[in-house]
C-alpha atoms as a PDB file:
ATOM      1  CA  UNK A   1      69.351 151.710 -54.373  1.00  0.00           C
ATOM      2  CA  UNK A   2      65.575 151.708 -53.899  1.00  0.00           C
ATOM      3  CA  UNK A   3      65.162 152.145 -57.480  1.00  0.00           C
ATOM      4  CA  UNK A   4      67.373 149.497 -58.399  1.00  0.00           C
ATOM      5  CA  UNK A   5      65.219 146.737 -55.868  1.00  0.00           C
ATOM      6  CA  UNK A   6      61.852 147.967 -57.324  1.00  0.00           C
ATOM      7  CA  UNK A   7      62.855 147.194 -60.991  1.00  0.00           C
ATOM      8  CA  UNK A   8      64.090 143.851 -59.431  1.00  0.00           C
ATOM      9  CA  UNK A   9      61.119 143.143 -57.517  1.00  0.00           C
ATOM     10  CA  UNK A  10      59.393 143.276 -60.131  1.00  0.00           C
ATOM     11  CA  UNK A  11      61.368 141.595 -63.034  1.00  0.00           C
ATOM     12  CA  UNK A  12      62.189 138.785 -60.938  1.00  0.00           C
ATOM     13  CA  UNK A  13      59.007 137.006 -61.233  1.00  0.00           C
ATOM     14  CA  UNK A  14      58.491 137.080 -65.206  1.00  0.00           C
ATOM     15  CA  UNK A  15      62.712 136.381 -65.608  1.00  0.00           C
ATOM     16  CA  UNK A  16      61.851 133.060 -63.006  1.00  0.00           C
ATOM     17  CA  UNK A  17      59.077 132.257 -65.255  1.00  0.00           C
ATOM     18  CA  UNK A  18      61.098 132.832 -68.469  1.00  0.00           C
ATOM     19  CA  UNK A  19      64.034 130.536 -67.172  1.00  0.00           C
ATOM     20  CA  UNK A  20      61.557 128.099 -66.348  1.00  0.00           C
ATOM     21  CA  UNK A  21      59.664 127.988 -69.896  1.00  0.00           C
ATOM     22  CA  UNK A  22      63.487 127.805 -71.063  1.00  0.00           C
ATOM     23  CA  UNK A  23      64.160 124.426 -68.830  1.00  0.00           C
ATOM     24  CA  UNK A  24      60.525 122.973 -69.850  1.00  0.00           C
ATOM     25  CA  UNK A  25      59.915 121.162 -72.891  1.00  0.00           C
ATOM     26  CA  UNK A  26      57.975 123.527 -75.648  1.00  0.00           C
ATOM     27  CA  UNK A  27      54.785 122.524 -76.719  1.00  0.00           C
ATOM     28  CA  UNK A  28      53.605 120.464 -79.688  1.00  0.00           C
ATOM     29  CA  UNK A  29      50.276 119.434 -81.511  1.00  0.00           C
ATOM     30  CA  UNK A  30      49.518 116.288 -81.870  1.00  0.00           C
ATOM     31  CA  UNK A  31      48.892 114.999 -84.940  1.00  0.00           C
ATOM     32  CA  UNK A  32      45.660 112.775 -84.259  1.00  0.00           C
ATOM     33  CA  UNK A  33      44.145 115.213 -82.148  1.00  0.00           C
ATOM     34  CA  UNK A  34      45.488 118.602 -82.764  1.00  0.00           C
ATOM     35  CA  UNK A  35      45.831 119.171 -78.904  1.00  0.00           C
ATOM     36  CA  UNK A  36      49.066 120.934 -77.434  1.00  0.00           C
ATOM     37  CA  UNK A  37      50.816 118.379 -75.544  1.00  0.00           C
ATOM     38  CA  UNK A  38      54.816 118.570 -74.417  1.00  0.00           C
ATOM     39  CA  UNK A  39      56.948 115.395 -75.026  1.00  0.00           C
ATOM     40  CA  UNK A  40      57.341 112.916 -72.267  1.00  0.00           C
ATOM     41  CA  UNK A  41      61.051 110.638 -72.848  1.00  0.00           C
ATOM     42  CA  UNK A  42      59.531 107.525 -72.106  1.00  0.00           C
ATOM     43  CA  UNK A  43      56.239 107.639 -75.025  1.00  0.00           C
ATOM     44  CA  UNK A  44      58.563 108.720 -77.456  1.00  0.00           C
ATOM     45  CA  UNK A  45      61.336 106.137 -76.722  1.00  0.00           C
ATOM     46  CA  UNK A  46      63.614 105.630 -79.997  1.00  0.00           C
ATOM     47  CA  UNK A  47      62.260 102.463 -82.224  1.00  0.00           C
ATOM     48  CA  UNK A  48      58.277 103.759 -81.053  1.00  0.00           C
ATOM     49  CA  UNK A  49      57.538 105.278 -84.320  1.00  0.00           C
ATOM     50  CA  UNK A  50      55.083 107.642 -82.505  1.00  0.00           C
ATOM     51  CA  UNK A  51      56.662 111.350 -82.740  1.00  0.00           C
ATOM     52  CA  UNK A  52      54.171 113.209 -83.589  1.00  0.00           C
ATOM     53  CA  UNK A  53      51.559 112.218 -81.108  1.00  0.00           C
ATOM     54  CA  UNK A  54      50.536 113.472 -77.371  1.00  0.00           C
ATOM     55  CA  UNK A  55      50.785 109.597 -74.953  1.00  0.00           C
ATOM     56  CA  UNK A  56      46.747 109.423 -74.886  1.00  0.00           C
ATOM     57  CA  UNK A  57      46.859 109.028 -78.603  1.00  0.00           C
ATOM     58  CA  UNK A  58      50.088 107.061 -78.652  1.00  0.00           C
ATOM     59  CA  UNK A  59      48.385 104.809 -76.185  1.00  0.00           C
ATOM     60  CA  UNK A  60      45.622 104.022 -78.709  1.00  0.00           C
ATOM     61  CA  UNK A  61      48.031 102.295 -81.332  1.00  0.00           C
ATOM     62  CA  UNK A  62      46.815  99.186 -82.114  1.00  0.00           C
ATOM     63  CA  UNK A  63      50.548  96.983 -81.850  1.00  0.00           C
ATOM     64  CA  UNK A  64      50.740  94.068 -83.402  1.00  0.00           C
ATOM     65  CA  UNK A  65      52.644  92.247 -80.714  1.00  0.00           C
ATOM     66  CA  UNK A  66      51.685  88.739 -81.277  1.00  0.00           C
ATOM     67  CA  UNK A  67      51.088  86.509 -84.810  1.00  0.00           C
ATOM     68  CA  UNK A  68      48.945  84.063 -85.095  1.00  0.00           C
ATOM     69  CA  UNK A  69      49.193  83.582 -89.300  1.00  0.00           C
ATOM     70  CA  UNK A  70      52.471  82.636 -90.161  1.00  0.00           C
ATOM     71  CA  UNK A  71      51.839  83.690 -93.644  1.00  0.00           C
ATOM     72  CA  UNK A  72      49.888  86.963 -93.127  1.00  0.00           C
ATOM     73  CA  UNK A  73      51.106  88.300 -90.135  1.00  0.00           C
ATOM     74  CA  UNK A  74      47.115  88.011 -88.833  1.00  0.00           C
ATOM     75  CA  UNK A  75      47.405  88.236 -84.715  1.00  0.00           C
ATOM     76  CA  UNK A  76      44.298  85.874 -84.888  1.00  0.00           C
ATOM     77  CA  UNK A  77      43.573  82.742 -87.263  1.00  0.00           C
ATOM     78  CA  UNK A  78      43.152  83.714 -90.527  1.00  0.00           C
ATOM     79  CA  UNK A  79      40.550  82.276 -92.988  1.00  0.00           C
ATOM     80  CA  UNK A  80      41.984  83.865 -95.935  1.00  0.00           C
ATOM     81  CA  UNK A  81      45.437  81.707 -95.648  1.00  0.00           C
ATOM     82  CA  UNK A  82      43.896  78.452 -95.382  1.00  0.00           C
ATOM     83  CA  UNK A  83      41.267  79.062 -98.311  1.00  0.00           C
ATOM     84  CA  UNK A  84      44.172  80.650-100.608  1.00  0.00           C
ATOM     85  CA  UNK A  85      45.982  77.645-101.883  1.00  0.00           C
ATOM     86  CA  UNK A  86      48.113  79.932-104.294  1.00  0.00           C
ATOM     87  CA  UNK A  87      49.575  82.208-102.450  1.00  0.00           C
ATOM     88  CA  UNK A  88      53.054  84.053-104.958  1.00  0.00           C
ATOM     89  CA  UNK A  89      54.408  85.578-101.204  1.00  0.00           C
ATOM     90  CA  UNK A  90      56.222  84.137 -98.790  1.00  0.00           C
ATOM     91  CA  UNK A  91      55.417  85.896 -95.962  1.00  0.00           C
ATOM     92  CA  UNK A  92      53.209  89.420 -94.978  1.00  0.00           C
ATOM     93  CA  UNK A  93      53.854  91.702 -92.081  1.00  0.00           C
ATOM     94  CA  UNK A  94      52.072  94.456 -90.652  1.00  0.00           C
ATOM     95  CA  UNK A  95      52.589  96.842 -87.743  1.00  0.00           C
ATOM     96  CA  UNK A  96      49.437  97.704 -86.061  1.00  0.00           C
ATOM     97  CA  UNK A  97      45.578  96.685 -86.633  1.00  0.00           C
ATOM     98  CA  UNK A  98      43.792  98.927 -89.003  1.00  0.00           C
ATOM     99  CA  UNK A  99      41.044 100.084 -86.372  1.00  0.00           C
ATOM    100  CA  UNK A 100      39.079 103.194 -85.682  1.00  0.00           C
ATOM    101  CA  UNK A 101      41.921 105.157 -84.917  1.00  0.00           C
ATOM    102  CA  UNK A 102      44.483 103.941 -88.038  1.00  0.00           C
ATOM    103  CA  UNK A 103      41.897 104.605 -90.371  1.00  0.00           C
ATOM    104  CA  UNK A 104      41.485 108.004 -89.112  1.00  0.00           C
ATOM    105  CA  UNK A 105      45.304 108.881 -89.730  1.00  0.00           C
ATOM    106  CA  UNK A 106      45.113 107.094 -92.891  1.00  0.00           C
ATOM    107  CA  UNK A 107      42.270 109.340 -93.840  1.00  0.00           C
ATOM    108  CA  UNK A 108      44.040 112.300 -93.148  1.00  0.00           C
ATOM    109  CA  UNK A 109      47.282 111.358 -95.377  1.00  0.00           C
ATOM    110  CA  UNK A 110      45.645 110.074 -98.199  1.00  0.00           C
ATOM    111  CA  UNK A 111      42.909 112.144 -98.607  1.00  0.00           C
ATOM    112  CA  UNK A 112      43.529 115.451 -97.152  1.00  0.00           C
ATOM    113  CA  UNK A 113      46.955 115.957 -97.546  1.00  0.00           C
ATOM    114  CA  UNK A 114      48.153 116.209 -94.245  1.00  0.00           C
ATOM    115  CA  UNK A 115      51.987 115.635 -95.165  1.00  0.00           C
ATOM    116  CA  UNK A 116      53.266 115.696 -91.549  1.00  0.00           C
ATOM    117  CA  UNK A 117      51.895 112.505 -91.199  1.00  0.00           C
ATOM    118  CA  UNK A 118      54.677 110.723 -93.344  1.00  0.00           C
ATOM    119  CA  UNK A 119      57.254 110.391 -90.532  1.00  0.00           C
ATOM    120  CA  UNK A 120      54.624 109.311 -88.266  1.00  0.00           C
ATOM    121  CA  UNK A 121      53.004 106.233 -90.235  1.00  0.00           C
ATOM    122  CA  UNK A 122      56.763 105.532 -91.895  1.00  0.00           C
ATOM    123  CA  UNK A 123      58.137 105.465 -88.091  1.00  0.00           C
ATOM    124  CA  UNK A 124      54.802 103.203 -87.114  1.00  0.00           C
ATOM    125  CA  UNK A 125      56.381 100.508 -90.198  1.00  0.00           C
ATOM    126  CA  UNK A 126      59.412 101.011 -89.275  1.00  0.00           C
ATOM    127  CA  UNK A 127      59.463  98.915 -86.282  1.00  0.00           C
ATOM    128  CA  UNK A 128      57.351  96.126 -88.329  1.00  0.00           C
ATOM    129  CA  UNK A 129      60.657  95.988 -90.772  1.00  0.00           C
ATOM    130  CA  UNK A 130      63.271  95.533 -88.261  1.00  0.00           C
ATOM    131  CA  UNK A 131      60.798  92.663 -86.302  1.00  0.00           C
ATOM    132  CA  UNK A 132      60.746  91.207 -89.647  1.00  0.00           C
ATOM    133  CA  UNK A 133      64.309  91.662 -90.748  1.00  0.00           C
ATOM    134  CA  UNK A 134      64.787  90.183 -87.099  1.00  0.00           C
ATOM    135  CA  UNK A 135      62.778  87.492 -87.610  1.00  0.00           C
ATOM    136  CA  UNK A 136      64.151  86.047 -91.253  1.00  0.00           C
ATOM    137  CA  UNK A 137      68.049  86.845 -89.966  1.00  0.00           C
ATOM    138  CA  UNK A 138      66.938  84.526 -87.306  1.00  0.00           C
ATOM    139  CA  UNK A 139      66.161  81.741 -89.995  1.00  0.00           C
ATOM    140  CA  UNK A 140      68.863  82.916 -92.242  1.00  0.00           C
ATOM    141  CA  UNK A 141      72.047  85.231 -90.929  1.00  0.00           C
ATOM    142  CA  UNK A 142      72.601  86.172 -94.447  1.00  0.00           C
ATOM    143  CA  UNK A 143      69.056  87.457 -95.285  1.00  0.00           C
ATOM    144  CA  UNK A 144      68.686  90.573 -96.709  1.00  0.00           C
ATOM    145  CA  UNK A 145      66.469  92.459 -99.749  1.00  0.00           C
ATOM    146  CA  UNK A 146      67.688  93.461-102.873  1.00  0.00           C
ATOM    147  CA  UNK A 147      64.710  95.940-103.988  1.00  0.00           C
ATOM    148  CA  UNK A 148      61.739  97.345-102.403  1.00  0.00           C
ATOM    149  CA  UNK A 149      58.902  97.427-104.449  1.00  0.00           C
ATOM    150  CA  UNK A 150      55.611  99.863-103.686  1.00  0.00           C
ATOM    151  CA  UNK A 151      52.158  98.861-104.611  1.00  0.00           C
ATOM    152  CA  UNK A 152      50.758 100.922-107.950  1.00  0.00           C
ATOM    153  CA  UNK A 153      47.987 103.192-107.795  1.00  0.00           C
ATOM    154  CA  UNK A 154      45.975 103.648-111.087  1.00  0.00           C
ATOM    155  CA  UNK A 155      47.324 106.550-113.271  1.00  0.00           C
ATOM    156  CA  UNK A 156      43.487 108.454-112.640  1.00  0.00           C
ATOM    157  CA  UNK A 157      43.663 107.412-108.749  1.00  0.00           C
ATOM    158  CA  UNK A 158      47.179 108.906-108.384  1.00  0.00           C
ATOM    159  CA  UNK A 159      46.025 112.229-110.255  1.00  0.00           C
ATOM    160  CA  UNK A 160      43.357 112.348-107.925  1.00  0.00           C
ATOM    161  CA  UNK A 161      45.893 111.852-104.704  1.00  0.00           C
ATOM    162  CA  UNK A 162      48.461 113.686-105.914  1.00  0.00           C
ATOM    163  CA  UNK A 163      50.717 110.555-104.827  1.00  0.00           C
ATOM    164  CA  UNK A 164      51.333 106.981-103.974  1.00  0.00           C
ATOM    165  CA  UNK A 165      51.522 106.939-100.203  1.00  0.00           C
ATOM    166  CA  UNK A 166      53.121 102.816-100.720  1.00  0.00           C
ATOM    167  CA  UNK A 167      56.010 104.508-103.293  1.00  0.00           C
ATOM    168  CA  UNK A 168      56.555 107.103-100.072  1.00  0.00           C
ATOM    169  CA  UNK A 169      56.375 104.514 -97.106  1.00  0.00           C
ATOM    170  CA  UNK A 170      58.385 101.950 -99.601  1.00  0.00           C
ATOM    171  CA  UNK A 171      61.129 105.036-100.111  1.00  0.00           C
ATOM    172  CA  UNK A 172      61.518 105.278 -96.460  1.00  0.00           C
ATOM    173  CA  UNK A 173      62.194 101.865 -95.705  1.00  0.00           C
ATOM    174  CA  UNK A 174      64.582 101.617 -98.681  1.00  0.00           C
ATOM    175  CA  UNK A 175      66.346 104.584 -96.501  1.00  0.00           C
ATOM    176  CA  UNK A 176      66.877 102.561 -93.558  1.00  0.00           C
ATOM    177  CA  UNK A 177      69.080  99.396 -95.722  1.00  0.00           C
ATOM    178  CA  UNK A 178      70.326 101.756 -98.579  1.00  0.00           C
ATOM    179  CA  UNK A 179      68.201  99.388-101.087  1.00  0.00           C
ATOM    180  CA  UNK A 180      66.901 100.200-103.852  1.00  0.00           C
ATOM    181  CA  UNK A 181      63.393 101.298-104.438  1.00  0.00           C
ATOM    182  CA  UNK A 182      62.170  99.793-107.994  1.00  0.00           C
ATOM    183  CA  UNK A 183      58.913 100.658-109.330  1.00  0.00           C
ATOM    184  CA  UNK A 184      58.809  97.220-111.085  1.00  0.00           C
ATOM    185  CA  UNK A 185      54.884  97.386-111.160  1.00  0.00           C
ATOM    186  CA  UNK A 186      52.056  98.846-113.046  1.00  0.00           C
ATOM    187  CA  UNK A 187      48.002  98.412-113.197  1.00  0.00           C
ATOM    188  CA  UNK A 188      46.720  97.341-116.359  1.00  0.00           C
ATOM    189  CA  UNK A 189      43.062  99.425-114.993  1.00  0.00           C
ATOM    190  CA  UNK A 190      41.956 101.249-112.963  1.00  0.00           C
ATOM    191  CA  UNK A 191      39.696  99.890-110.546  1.00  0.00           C
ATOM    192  CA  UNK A 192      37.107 101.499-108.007  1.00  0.00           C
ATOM    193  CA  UNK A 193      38.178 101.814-103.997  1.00  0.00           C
ATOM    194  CA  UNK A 194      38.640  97.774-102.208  1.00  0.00           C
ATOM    195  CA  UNK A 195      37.075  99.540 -98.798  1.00  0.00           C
ATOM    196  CA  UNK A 196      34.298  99.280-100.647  1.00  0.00           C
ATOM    197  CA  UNK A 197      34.078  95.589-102.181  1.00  0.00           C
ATOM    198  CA  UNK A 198      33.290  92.187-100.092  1.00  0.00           C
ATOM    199  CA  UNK A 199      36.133  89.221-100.047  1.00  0.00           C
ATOM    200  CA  UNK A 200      35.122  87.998-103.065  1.00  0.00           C
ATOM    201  CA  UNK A 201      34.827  90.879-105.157  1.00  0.00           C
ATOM    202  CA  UNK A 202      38.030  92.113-104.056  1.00  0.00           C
ATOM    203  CA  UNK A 203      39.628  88.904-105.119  1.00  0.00           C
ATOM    204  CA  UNK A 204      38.093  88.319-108.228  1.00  0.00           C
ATOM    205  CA  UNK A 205      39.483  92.364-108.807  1.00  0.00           C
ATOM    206  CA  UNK A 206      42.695  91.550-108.482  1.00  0.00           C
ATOM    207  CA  UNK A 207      42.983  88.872-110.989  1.00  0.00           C
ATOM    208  CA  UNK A 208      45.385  89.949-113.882  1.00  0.00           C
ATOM    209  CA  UNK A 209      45.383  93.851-112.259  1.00  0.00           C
ATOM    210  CA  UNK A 210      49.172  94.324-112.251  1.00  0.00           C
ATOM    211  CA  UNK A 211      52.198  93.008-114.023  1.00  0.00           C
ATOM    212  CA  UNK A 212      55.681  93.994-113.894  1.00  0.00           C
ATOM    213  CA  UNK A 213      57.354  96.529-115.589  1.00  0.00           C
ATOM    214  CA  UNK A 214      61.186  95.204-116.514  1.00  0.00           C
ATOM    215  CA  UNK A 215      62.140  98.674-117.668  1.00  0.00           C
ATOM    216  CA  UNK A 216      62.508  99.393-114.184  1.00  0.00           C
ATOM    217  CA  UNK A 217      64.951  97.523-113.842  1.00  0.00           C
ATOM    218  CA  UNK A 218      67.781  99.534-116.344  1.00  0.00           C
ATOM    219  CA  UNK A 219      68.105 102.414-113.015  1.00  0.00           C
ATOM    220  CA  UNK A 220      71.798 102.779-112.585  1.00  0.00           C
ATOM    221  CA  UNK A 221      71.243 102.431-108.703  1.00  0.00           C
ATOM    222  CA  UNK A 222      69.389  98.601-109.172  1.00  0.00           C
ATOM    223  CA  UNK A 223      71.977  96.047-109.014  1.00  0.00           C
ATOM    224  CA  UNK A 224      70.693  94.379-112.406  1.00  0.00           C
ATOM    225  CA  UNK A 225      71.890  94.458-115.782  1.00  0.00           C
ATOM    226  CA  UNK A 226      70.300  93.773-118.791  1.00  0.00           C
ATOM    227  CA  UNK A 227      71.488  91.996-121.611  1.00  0.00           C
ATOM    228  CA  UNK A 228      70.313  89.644-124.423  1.00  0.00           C
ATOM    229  CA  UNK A 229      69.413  86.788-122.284  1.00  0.00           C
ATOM    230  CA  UNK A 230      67.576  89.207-119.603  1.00  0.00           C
ATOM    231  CA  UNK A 231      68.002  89.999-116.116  1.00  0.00           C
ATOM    232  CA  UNK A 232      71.498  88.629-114.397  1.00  0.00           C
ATOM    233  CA  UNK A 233      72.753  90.396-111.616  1.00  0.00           C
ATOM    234  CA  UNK A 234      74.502  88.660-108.399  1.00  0.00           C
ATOM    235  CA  UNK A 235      71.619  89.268-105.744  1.00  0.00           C
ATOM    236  CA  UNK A 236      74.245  88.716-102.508  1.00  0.00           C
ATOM    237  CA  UNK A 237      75.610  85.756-104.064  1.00  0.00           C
ATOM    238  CA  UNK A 238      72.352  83.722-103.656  1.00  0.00           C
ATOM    239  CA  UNK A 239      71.040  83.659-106.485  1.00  0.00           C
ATOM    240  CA  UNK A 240      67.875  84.392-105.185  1.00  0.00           C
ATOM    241  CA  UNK A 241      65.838  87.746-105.865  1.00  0.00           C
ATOM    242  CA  UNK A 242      64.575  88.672-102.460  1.00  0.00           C
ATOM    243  CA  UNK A 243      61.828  91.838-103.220  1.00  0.00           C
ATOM    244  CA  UNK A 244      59.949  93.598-100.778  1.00  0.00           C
ATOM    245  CA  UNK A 245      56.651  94.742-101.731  1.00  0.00           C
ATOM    246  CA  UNK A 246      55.473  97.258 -99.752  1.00  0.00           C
ATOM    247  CA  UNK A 247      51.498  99.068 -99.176  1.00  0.00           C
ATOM    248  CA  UNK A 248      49.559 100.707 -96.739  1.00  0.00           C
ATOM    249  CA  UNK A 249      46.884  97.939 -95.516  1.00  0.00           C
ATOM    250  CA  UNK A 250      46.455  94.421 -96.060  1.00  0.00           C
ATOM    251  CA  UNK A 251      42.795  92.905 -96.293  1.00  0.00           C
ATOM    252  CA  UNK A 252      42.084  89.810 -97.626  1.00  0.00           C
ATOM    253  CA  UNK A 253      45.912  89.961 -99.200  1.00  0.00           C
ATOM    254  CA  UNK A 254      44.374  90.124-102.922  1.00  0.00           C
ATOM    255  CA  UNK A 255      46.073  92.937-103.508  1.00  0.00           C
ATOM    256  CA  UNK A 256      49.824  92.133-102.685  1.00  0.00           C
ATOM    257  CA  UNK A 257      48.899  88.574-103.848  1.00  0.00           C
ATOM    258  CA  UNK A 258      48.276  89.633-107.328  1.00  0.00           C
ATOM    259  CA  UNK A 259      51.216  91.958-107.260  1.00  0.00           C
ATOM    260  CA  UNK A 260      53.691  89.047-106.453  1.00  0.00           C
ATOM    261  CA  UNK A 261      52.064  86.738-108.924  1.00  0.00           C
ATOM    262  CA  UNK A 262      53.240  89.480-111.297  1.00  0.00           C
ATOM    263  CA  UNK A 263      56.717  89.518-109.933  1.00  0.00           C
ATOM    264  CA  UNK A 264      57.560  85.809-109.636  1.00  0.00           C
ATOM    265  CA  UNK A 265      55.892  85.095-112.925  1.00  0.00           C
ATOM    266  CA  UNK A 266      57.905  87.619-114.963  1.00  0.00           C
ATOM    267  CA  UNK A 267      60.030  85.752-117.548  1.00  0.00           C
ATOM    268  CA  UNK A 268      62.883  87.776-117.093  1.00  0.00           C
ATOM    269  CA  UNK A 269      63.034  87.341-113.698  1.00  0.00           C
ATOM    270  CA  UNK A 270      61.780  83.759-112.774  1.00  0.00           C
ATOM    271  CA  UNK A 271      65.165  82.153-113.405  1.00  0.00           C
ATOM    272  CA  UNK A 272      66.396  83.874-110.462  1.00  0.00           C
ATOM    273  CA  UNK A 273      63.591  82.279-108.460  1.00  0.00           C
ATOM    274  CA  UNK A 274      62.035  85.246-107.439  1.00  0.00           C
ATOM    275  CA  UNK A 275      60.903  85.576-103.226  1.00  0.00           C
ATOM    276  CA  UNK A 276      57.852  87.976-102.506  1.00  0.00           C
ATOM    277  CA  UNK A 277      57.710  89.378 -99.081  1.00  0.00           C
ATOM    278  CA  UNK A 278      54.836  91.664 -97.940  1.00  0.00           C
ATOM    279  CA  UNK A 279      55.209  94.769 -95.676  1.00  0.00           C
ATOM    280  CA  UNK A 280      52.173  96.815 -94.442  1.00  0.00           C
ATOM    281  CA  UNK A 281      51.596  99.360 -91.681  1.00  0.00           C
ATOM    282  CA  UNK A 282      47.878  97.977 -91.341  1.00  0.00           C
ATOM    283  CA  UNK A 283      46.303  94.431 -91.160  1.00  0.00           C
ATOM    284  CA  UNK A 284      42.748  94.215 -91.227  1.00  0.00           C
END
């Protein structure tokens, strides 16, 4: 018997601290700081888009909870809106602020390769789409997109990459509707990096950069045909094309600008009166 209580006496304290790792939640690394944290319910509430990071890092997303730009989605007044008096977009959206912190997980995806990211910044746009989505189906109850369409990169930029992180944030939200994503867009050059350009060069960049690619248009999932006459298809019986152009950070909006202009003014496609909306996961 006194054998039996000495192997108990002294198993009982590593099987009590067994059970209790068992009951606990297991550690994780965050993926902005690389710190173990475990998971606390409330941070990681569903909707958040912030799996993937320990609560002093998810505290340091920059939200966009309040818009100030109808038309860019800017949480302060925008310059850029009132001096653009051509603007091919309806409407721009973003999730957070590109600050310190975003362009730091940016950095990581894009240039190092740090694929864990992708759920993270796809859950962080998430929430921007259904706000939007929320926010149109309040003007119209009908409202919904027909395609998604992600930003090019240049053909030497997305060697370089190794991929399009707008085609993979634009593939994601396509998941979440069951739409379509069409790659209806292509550069005509390549051009060098916009973090490093002022307004104006970045705008005067853009200008004839992209135009739209209708042989994107034959996939068997895209709910256009093509015939002699061009594009028909039945677009929820609006006869509207509602497209959803999707990239990683919106600046002065030259960019997505230029890309829309490309869209609506595609002669195949105009007659169906074309509607550009913009989704980021970063406003600057």
């Amino acid at each position: 018997m006194s054998g039996i209580w000495q192997v108990l006496k002294t198993s009982y304290p590593k099987l009590l601290h067994s059970a209790a790792g068992l009951l606990s939640p297991a550690p994780h690394v965050c993926l902005a700081c690389a710190r173990e944290y475990r998971r606390k319910p409330d941070v990681y509430a569903a909707g958040m888009g912030l799996r993937g990071l320990c609560s002093e890092c998810a505290a340091q997303v920059p939200w966009i909870t309040r818009i100030e730009c109808p038309v860019c989605g800017r949480p302060e007044a925008c310059g850029d809106c009132r001096r653009r008096s051509d603007a091919a977009f309806v409407l721009s959206r973003s999730a957070v602020r590109y600050n310190a912190f975003i362009r730091g997980l940016l950095a990581l995806y894009k240039y190092r390769g740090h694929e864990a990211l992708a759920p993270l910044l796809g859950g962080m746009m998430q929430v921007a789409y259904i706000l939007m989505l929320a926010e149109l189906g309040g003007r119209d109850a009908s409202f919904g997109f027909d395609a998604v369409v992600p930003v090019p990169l240049s053909a030497e930029r997305l060697a370089e990459r190794g991929f399009n992180q707008a085609e993979r944030f634009a593939v994601h939200i396509a998941g979440l509707s069951g739409i379509p994503v069409v790659e209806a867009l292509r550069r005509t050059r390549h051009s060098a990096k916009q973090s490093f350009k002022t307004r104006g060069d970045r705008l005067r960049d853009t200008r004839d950069l992209f135009e739209a690619d209708l042989a994107a248009y034959d996939q068997p999932n895209v709910r256009e045909i093509r015939n002699g006459a061009g594009v028909t298809a039945d677009f929820r019986g609006t006869g509207r094309m509602r497209i959803l152009l999707v990239d990683d950070i919106y600046t002065t909006g030259g960019t997505v600008n230029a890309c829309a202009a490309a869209l609506a003014g595609t002669p195949g496609l105009r007659r169906f009166r074309p509607e550009i909306y913009v989704l980021t996961l970063a406003r600057s």
